[in-house]
Protein backbone atom coordinates (compact mmCIF):
# COMPACT_ATOMS: atom_id res chain seq x y z
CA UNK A 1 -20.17 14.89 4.65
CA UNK A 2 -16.74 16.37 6.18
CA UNK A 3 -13.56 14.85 4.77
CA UNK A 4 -10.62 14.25 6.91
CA UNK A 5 -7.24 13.45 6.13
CA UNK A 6 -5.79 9.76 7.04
CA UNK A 7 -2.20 8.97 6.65
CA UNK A 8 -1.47 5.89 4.35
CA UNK A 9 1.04 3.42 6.04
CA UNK A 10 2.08 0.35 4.09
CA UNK A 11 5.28 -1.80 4.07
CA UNK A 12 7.65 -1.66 1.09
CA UNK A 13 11.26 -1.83 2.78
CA UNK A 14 10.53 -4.00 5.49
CA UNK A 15 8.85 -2.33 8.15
CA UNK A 16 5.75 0.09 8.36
CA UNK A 17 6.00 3.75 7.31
CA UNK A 18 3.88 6.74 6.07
CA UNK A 19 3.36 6.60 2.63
CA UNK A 20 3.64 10.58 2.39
CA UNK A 21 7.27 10.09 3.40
CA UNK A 22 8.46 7.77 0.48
CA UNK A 23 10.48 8.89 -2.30
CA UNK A 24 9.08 8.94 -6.14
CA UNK A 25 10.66 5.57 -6.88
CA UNK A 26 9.25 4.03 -3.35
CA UNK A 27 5.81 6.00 -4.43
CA UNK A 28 5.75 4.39 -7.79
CA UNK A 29 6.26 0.93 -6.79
CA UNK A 30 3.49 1.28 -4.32
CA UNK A 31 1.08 2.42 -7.45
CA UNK A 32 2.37 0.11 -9.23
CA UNK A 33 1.06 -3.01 -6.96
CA UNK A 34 -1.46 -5.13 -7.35
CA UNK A 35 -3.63 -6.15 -4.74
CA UNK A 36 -5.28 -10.18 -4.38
CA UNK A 37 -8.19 -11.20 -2.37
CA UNK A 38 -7.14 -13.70 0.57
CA UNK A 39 -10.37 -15.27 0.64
CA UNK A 40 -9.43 -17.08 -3.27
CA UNK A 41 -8.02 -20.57 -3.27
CA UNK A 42 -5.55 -22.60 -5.25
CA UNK A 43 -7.82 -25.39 -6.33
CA UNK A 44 -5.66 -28.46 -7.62
């Protein structure tokens, strides 16, 4: 298996950017997420 390196994007201030090029407190709060499935409903 060869590994290549991807570049992370996500959104934290609004728009798209490379995760690489955050700063520690922007880098944090991305670890710091939590991440929900879509698919799960609100049943009432």
């Amino acid at each position: 298996m060869v590994k290549t390196r991807c570049e992370v994007f996500s959104r934290i201030v609004g728009y798209l950017r490379p995760v690489q090029q955050w700063n520690e407190g922007k880098a944090a709060e991305f670890e710091d997420r939590k991440t929900f499935d879509r698919q799960l409903e609100i049943k009432e």
